[in-house]
Every structure is written in C-alpha cells, then in structure tokens.
Protein backbone atom coordinates (compact mmCIF):
# COMPACT_ATOMS: atom_id res chain seq x y z
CA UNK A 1 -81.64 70.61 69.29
CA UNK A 2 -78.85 72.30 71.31
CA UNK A 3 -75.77 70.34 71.45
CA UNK A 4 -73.66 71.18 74.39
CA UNK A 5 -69.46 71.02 73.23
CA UNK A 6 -67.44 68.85 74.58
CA UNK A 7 -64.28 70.10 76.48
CA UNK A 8 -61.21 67.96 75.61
CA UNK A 9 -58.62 68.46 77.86
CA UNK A 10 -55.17 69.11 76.41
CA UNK A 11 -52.61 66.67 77.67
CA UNK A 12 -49.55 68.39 78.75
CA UNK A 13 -46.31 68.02 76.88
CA UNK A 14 -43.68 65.13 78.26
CA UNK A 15 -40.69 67.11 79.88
CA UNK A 16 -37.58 66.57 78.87
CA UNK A 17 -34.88 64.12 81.40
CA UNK A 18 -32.94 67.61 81.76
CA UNK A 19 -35.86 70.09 82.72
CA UNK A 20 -37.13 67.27 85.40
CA UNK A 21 -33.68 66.55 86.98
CA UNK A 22 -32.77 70.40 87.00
CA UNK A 23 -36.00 71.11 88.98
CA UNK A 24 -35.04 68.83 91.96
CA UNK A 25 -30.62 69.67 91.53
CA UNK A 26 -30.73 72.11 94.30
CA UNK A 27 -32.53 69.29 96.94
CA UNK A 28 -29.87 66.46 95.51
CA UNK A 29 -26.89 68.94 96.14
CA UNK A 30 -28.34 70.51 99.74
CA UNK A 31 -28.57 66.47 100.72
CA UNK A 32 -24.93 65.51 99.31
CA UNK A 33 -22.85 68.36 100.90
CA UNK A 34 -24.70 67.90 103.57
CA UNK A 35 -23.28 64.25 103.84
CA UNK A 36 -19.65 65.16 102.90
CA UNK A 37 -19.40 68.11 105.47
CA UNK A 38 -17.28 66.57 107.34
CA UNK A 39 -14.67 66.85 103.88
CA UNK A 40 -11.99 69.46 104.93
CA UNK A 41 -10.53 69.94 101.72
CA UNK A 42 -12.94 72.47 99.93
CA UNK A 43 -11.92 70.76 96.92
CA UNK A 44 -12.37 67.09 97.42
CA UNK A 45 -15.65 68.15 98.97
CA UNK A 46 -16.96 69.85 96.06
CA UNK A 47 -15.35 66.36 94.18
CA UNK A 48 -17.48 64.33 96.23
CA UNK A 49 -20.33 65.94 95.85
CA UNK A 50 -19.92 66.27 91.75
CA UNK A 51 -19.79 62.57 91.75
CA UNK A 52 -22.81 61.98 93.75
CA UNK A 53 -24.74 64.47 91.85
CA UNK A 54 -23.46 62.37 88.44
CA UNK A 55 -24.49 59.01 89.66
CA UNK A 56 -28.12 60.48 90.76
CA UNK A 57 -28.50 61.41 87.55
CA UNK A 58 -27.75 58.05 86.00
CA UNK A 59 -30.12 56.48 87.94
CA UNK A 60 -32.33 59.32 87.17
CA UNK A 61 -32.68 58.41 83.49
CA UNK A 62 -32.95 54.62 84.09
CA UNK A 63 -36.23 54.86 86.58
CA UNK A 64 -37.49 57.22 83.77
CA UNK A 65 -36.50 54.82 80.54
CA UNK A 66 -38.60 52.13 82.73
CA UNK A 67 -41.41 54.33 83.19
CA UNK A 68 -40.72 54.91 86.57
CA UNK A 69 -41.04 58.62 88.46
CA UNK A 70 -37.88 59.67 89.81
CA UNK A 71 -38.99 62.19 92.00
CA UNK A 72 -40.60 59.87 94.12
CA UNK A 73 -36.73 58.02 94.79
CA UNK A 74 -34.95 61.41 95.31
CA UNK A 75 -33.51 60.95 98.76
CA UNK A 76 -33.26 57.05 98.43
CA UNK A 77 -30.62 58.01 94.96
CA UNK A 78 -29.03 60.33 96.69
CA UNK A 79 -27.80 57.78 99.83
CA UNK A 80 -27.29 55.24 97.58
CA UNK A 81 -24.77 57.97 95.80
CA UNK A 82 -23.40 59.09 98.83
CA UNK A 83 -22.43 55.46 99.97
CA UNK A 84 -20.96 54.91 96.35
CA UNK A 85 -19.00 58.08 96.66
CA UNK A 86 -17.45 57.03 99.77
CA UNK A 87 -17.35 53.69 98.80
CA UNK A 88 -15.00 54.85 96.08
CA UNK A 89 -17.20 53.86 92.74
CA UNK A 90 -16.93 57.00 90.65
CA UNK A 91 -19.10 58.08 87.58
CA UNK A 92 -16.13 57.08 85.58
CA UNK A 93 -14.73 53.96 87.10
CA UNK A 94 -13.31 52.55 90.58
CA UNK A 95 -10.75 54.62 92.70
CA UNK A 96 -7.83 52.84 93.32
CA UNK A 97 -7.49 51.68 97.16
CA UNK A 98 -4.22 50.26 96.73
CA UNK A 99 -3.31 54.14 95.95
CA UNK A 100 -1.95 56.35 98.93
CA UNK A 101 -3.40 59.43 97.40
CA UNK A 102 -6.72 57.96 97.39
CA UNK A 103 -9.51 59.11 99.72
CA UNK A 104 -10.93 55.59 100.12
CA UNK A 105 -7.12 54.24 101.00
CA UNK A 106 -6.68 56.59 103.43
CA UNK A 107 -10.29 55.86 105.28
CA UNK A 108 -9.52 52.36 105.05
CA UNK A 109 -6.18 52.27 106.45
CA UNK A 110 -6.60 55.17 108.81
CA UNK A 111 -3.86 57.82 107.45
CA UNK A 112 -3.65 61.33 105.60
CA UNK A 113 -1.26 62.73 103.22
CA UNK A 114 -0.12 66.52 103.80
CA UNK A 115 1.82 68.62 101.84
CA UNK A 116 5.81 68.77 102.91
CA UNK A 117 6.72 72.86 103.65
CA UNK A 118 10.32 74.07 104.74
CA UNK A 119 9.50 76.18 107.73
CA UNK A 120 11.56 79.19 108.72
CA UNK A 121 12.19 82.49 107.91
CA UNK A 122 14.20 81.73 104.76
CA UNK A 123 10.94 80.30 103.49
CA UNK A 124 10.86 80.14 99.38
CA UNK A 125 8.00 78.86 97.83
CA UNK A 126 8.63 79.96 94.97
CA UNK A 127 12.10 78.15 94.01
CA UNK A 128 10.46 75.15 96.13
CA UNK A 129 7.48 75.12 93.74
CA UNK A 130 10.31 75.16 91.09
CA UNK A 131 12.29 71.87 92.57
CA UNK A 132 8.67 69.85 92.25
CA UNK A 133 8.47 70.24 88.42
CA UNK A 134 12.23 69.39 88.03
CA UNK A 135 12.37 65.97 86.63
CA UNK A 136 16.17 65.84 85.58
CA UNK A 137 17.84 66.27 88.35
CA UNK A 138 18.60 62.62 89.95
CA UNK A 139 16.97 61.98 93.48
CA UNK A 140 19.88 62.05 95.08
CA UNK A 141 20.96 65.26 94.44
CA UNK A 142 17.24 67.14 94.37
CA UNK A 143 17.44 65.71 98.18
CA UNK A 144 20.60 67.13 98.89
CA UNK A 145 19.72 70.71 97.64
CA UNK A 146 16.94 70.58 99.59
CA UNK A 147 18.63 69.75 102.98
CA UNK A 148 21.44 72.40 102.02
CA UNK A 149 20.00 75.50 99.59
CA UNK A 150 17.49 76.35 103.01
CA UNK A 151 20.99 75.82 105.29
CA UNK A 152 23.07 78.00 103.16
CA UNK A 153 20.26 80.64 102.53
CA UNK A 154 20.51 80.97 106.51
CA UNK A 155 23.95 82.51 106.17
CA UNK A 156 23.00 85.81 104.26
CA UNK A 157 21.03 88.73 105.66
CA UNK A 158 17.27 89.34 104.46
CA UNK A 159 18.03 91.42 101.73
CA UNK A 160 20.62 88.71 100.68
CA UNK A 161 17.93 86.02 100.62
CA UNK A 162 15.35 87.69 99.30
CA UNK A 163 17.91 88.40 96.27
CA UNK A 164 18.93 85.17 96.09
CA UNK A 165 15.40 83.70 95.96
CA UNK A 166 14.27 86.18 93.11
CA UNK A 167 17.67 85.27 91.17
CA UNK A 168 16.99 80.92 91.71
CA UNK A 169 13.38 81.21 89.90
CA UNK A 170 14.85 83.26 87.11
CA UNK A 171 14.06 86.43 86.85
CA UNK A 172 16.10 88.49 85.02
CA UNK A 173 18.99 91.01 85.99
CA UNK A 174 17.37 94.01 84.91
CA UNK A 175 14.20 92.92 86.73
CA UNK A 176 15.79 91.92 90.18
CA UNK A 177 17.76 95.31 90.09
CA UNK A 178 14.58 97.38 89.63
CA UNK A 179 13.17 95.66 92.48
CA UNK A 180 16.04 96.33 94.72
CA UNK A 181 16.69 99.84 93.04
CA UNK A 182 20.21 98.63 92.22
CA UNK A 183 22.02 98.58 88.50
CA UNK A 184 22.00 95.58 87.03
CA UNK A 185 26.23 95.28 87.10
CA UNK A 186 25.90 95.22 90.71
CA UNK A 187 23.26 92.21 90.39
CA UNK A 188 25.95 91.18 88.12
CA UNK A 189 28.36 91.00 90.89
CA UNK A 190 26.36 89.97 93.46
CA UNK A 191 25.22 86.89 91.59
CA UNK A 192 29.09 86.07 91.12
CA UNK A 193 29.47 86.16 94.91
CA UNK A 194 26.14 84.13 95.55
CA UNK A 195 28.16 81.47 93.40
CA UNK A 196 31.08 81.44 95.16
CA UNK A 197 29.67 81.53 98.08
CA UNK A 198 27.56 78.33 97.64
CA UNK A 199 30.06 76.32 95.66
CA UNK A 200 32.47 77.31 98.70
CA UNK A 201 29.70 75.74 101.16
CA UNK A 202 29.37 72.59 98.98
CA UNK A 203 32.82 71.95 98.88
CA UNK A 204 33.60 72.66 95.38
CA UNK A 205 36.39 74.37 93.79
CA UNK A 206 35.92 78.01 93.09
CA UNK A 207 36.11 78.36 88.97
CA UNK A 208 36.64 82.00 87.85
C-alpha cells in the first residue's frame, strides 16, 4: 500500500521588535517631518521628529507585548506622537512651559527667542563668543563692555580692528605678527597703545 507523505509546513520564525519596527522607520519618519515642516530651525526639526520617532516605538512594543500587530496602527502612532511632540511630552519627561526657551512656551504664549548680534562693520564674533562663556565678570560690567568695546573699536582703522580683535581672543604675539607680516616687538607696541588708548576712552588713569 502506497502511503502518500505528508507535507508539514514550516512555521516561520517570530521576528524580532527591532527587525519589524526598522522595516516600517522610513514611513514613520516621511509622516513626522512631514508634520514638523513648518519647524525652521533644522535642528529643533530634526528634535521633533527624534522624539516622535521614540514614542512610536514605545507604543510599538506595547501593541506587540499584548499580541497586537503594530503595523496595522502605523499612521494612527505616528499622530498620536506628533500631537505629543507638540504637546510638549517628550520620551524622557515633560518640557517645561513655564520656560522661555521652550518650544511649547513660545506656541502658547505667541513669542520667539533670537539670538542678540552686534551689527556693523566692527563685527567680532569671535571675542563676542568669548564674553558668553565669561562667568566672572559681574553683570554690570560684561554690559558695559559690550555697549563700549564695539564704540571704541569704531575709532581705529580696519587693520587696527582686525588687530585688536585677534589680540582680545588671545592669540599670541608671534601668531598675530605672522598674520600681519609684522615682528612681534611691534605687536608689542601696538598692544601698549591699544591699552592706552582704551583705558584713555574709559576714563581711567594711564599706568606705565
């Protein structure tokens, strides 16, 4: 008596949470930059959408712990994380609204922060860059330097000010003299006279 075999079919290996959430990352990015396009800082935008991509994937494990697909909730998750997002409920925590740097303060209250620049040709960013790290001078004073340093700076030629700017981030003699193909005694000198010159603006007695 023949006996015909009987085909078993093999049942296919569980994916992993990982595998099954990178195979549907690109449509859950496309759909959350897509709702924070209207973002004009490139880098709160790419924020924004980080944290919607991190809750999506929370959620993503919980349908799948309850034996739930998650494919089948894709776009749903990814509203729900955009409204989150904007709502200010992070991956890690609640934004502050109370905080004036906040994204969600500023939508509520209808304001922006923007960075403060000294405009004009005397321009330094790089000794202005210097003045935000400075934590020991007192407020008073910081404020004062900044009304006066960009005054005074107005009161030398280019060449001057472009000396004087390399000098007040400090870089060194023999450096600034290269760059201006000078020796460094006459950098010597010229940062003596820079000295005087802005302790004679301030009002201060000229020491020798």
């Amino acid at each position: 008596m023949n006996t015909v075999p009987m085909v078993v079919p093999l049942k296919s290996a569980p994916t992993s949470p990982h595998a099954d959430f990178l195979a549907v990352l690109p449509i859950i990015e496309l759909r959350a930059r897509f709702a924070f396009r209207r973002l004009h800082c490139p880098q709160e935008r790419d924020e924004a959408v980080a944290e919607a991509i991190a809750l999506v994937w929370i959620w993503f494990c919980r349908l799948r712990e309850r034996g739930k697909s998650p494919h089948n909730f894709i776009v749903t998750l990814v509203s729900f994380a955009v409204q989150h997002v904007r709502a200010g409920r992070r991956f890690c925590g609640i934004e502050n609204s109370q905080d004036a740097l906040s994204r969600v303060a500023q939508q509520r209250h209808n304001f922006r922060t923007e960075q403060l620049e000294t405009r004009g040709s005397y321009e330094a960013p790089q000794w202005q860059e210097a003045l935000t790290d400075n934590m020991q001078s007192p407020v008073p004073d910081a404020v004062a330097f900044r009304i006066d340093f960009p005054a005074w700076l107005k009161t030398w030629k280019n060449r001057d000010r472009r000396l004087i700017e390399a000098l007040a981030i400090g870089e060194r003699t023999c450096d600034v003299a290269k760059r201006f193909g000078v020796t460094p005694g006459r950098i010597a000198q010229k940062r003596c006279q820079y000295r005087k010159g802005w302790e004679c603006y301030c009002g201060e007695s000229v020491t020798a």
